[in-house]
C-alpha atoms as a PDB file:
ATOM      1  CA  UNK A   1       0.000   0.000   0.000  1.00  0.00           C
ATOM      2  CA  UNK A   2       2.976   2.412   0.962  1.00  0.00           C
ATOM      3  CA  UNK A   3       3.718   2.040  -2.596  1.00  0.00           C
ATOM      4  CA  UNK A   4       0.632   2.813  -4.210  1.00  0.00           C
ATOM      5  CA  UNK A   5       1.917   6.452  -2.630  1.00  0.00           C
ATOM      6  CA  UNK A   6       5.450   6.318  -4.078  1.00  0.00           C
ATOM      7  CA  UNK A   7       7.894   4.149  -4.978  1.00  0.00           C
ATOM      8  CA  UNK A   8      10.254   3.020  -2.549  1.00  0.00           C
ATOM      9  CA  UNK A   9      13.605   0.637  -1.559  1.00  0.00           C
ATOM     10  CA  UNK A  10      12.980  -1.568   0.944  1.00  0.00           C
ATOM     11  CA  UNK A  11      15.546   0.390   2.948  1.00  0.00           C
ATOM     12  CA  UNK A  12      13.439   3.582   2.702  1.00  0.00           C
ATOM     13  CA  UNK A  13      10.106   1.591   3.986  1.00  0.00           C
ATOM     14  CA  UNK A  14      12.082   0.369   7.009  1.00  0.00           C
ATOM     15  CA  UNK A  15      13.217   3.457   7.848  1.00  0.00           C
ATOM     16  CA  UNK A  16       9.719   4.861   7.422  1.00  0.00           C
ATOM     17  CA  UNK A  17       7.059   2.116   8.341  1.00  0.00           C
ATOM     18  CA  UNK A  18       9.882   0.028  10.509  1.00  0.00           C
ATOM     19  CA  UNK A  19      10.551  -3.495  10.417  1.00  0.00           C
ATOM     20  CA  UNK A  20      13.652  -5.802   9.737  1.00  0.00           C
ATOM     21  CA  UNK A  21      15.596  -4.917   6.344  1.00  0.00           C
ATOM     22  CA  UNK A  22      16.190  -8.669   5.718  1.00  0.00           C
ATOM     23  CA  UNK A  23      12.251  -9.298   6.178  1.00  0.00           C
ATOM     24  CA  UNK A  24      11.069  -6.182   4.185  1.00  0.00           C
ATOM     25  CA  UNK A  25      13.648  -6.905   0.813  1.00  0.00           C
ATOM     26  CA  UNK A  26      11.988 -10.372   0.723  1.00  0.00           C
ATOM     27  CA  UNK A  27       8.778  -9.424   0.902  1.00  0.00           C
ATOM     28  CA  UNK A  28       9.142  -6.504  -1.816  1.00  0.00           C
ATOM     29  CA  UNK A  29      10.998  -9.202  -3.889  1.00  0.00           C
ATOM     30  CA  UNK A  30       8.240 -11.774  -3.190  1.00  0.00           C
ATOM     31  CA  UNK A  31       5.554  -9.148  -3.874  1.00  0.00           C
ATOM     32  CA  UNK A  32       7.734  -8.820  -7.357  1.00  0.00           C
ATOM     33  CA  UNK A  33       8.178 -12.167  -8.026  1.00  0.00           C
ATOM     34  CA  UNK A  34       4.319 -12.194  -7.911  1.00  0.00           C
ATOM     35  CA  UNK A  35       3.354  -9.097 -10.221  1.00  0.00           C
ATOM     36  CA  UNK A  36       2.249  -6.452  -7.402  1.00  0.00           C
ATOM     37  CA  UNK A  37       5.195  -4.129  -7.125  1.00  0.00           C
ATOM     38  CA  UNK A  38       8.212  -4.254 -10.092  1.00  0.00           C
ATOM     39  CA  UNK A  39      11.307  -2.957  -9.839  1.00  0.00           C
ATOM     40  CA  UNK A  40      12.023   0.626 -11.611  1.00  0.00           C
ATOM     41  CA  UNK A  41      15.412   1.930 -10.226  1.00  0.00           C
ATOM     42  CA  UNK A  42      18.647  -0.051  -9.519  1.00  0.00           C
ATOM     43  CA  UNK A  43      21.184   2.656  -7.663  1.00  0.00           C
ATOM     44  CA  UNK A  44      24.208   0.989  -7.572  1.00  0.00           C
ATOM     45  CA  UNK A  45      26.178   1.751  -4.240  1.00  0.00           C
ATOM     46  CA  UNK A  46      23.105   1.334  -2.431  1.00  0.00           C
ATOM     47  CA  UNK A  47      22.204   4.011   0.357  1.00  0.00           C
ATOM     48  CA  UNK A  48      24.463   2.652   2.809  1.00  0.00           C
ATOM     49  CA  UNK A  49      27.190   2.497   0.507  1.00  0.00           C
ATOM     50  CA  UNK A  50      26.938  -0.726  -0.597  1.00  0.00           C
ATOM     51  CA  UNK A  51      25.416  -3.396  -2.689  1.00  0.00           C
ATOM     52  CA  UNK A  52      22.296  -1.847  -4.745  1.00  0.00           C
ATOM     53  CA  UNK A  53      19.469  -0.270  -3.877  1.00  0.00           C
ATOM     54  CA  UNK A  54      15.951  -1.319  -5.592  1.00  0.00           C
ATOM     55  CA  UNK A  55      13.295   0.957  -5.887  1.00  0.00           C
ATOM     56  CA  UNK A  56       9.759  -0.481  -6.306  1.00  0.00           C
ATOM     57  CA  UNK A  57       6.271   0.738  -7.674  1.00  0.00           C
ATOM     58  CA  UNK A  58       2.754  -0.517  -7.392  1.00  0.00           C
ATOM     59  CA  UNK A  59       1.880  -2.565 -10.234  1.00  0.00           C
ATOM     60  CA  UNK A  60      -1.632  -3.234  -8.776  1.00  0.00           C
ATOM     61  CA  UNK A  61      -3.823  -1.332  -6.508  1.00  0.00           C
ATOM     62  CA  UNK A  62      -4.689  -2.822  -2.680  1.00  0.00           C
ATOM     63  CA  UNK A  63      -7.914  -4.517  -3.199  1.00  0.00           C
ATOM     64  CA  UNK A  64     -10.119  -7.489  -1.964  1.00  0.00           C
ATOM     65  CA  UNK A  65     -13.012  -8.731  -3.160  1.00  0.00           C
ATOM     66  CA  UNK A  66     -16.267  -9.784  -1.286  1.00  0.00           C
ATOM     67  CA  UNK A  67     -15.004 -13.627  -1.652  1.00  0.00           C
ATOM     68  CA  UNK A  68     -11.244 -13.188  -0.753  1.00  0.00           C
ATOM     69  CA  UNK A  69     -12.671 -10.780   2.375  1.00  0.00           C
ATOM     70  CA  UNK A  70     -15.135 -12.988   3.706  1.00  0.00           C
ATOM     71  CA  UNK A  71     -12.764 -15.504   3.917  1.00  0.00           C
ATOM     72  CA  UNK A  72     -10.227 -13.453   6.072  1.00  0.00           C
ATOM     73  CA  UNK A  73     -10.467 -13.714  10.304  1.00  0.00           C
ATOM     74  CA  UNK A  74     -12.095 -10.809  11.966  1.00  0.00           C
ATOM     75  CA  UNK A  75      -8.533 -10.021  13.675  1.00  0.00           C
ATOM     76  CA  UNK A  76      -7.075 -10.396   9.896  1.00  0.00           C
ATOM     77  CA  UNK A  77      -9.769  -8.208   8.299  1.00  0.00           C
ATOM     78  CA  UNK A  78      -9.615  -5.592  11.143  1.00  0.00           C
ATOM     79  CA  UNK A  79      -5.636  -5.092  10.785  1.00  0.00           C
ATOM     80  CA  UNK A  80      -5.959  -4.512   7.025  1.00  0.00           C
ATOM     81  CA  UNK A  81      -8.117  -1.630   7.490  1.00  0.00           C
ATOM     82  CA  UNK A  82      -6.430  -0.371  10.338  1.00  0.00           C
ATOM     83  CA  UNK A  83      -3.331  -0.374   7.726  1.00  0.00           C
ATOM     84  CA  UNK A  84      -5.526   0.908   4.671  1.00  0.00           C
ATOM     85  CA  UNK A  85      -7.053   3.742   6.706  1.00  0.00           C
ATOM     86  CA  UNK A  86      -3.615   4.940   8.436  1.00  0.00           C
ATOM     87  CA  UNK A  87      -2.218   5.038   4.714  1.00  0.00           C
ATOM     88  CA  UNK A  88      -4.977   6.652   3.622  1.00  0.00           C
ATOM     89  CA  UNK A  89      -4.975   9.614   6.812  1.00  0.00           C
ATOM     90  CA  UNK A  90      -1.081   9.907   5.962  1.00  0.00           C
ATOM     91  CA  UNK A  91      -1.748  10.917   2.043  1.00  0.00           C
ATOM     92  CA  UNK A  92      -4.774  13.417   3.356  1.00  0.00           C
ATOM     93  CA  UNK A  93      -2.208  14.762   6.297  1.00  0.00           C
ATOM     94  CA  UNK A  94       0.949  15.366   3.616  1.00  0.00           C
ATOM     95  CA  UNK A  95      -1.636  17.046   1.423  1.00  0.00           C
ATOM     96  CA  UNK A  96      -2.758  19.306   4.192  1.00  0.00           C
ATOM     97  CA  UNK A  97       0.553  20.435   4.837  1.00  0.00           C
ATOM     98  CA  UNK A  98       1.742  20.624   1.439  1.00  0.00           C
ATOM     99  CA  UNK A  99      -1.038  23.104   1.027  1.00  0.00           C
ATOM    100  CA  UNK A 100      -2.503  20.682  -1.984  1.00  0.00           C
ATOM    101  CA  UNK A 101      -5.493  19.954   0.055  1.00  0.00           C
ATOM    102  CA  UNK A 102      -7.658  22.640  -1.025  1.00  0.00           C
ATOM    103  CA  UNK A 103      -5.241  23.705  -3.961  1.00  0.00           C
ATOM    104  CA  UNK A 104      -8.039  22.757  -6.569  1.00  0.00           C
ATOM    105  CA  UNK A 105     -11.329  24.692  -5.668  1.00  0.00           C
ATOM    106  CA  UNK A 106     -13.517  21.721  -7.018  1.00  0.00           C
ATOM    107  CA  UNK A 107     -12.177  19.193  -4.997  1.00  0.00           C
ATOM    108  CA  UNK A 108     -14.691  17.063  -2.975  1.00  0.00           C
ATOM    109  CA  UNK A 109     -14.831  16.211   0.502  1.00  0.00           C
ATOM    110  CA  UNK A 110     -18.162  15.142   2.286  1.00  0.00           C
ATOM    111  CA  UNK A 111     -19.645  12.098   4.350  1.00  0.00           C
ATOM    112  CA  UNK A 112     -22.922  11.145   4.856  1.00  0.00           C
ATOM    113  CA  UNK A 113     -25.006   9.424   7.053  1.00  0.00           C
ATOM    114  CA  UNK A 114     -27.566   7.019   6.292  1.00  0.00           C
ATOM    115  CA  UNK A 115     -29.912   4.368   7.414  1.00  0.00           C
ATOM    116  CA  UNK A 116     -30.315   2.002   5.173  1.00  0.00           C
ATOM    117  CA  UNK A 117     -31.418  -2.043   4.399  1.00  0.00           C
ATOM    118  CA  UNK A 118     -30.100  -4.382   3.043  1.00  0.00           C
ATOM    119  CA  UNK A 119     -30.694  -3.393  -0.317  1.00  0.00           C
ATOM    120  CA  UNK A 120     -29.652  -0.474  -0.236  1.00  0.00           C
ATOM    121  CA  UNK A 121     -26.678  -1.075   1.598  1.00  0.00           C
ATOM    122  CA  UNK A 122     -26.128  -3.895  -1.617  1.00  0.00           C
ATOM    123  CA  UNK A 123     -26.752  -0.986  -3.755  1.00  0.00           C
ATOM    124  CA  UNK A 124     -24.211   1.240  -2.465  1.00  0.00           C
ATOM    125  CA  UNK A 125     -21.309  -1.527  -2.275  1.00  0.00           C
ATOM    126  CA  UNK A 126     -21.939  -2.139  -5.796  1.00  0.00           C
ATOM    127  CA  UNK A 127     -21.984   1.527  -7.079  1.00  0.00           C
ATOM    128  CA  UNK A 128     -18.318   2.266  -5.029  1.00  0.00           C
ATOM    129  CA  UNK A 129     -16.709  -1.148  -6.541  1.00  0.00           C
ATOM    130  CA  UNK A 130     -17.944   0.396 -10.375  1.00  0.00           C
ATOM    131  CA  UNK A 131     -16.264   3.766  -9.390  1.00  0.00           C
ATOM    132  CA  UNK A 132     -13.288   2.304  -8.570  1.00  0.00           C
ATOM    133  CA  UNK A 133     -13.078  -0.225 -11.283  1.00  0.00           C
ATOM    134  CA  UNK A 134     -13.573   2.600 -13.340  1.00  0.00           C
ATOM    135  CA  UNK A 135     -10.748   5.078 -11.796  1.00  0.00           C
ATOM    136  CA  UNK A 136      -7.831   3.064 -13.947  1.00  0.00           C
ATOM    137  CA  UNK A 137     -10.014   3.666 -17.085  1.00  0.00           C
ATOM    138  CA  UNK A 138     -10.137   7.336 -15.763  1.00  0.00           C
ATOM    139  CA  UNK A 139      -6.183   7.699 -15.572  1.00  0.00           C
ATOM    140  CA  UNK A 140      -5.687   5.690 -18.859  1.00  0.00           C
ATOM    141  CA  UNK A 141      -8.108   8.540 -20.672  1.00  0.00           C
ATOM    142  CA  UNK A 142      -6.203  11.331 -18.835  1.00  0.00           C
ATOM    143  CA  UNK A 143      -2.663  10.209 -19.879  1.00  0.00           C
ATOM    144  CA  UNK A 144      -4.144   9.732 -23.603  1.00  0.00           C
ATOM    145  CA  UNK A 145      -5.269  13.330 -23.170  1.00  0.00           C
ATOM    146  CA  UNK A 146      -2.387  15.104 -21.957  1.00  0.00           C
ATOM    147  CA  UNK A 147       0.177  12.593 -23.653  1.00  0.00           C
ATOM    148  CA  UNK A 148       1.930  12.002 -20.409  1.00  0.00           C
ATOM    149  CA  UNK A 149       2.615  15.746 -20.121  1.00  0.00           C
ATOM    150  CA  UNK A 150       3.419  15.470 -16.113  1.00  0.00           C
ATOM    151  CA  UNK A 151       2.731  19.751 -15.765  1.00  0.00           C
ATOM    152  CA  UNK A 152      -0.789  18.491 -16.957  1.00  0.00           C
ATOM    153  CA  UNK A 153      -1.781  15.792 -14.693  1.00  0.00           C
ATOM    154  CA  UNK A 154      -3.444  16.591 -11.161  1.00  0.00           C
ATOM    155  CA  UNK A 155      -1.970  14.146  -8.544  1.00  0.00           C
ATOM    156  CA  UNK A 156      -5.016  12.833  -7.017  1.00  0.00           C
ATOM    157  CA  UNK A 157      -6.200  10.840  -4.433  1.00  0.00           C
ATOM    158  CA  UNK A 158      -9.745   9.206  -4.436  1.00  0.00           C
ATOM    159  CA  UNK A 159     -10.980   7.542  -0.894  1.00  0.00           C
ATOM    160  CA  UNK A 160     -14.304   5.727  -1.500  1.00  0.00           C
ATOM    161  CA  UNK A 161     -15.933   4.427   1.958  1.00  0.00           C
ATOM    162  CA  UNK A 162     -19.005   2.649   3.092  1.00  0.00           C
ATOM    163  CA  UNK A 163     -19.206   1.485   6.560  1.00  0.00           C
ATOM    164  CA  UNK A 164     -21.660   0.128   9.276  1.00  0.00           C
ATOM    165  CA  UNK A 165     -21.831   2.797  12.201  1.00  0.00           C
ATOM    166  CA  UNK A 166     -21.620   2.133  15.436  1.00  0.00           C
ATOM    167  CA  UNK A 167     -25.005   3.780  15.992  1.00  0.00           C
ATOM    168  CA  UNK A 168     -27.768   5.303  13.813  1.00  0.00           C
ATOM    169  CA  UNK A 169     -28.006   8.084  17.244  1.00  0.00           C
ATOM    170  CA  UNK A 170     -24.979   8.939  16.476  1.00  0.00           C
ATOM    171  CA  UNK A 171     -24.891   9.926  12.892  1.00  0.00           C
ATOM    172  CA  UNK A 172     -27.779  11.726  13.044  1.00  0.00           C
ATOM    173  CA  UNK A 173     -26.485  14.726  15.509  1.00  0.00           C
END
């Protein structure tokens, strides 16, 4: 997910997110070896001074689908959105500071609360996966249009939620 953001050495994510370098660089060449990150940078002398230092990308964006969720633990479930939703509050926090925020006057920002059934809580899953099925098309079209131009592109960040409140008394304050 960290390199859905940026791209990244293993090195930089430990120093960043933490963790051992020996267990990180196998995972990121695991992850590799498996089509979800690739390697686009080899710095030879490393940043230590030695060796060389990959840098990875996102080939694929962090998603589940209903079947691979359901069959997740609770505990299992409840850490990856812990980990998607901290990720997610960093890129809205560096924006904020950065002053990008609010940079573009149409941006959008809102939440909503609802009571809904079944259906329409069926309804609304199904509308937010067809958005962001859709968002690759979206970037495809916009690099087409601008022919890669980078002073033409908008970095952008798209956060799509729906999620069971804790109360309906409490939404509707």
């Amino acid at each position: 997910m960290e390199l859905t953001a940026r791209p990244m050495s293993p090195s930089q994510f430990v120093e960043e997110i933490g963790g051992s370098i020996s267990h990180i660089s196998r995972c990121f060449r695991e992850l590799a070896s498996w089509g979800y990150v690739e390697v686009i940078e080899e710095k030879r002398g490393g940043r230590n001074g030695g060796g060389v230092e990959r840098i990875y990308r996102n080939t694929r964006r962090a998603y589940f689908d209903i079947d691979s969720w359901t069959t997740l633990p609770g505990l299992v479930r409840t850490e990856v959105s812990w980990s998607f939703l901290s990720s997610y509050h960093d890129r809205v926090v560096e924006a904020v500071e950065a002053g990008t925020f609010d940079a573009e006057t149409d941006r959008h920002l809102s939440w909503t609360p609802l009571l809904l059934d079944k259906d329409g809580w069926n309804q609304i899953c199904t509308v937010l996966d067809e958005i962001l099925e859709w968002l690759p098309e979206l970037e495809s079209e916009s690099l087409c249009r601008t022919a890669g131009e980078a002073d033409q592109l908008i970095p952008t960040i798209v956060g799509l939620t729906s999620f069971r409140s804790p109360s309906p008394a409490d939404d509707q304050n």
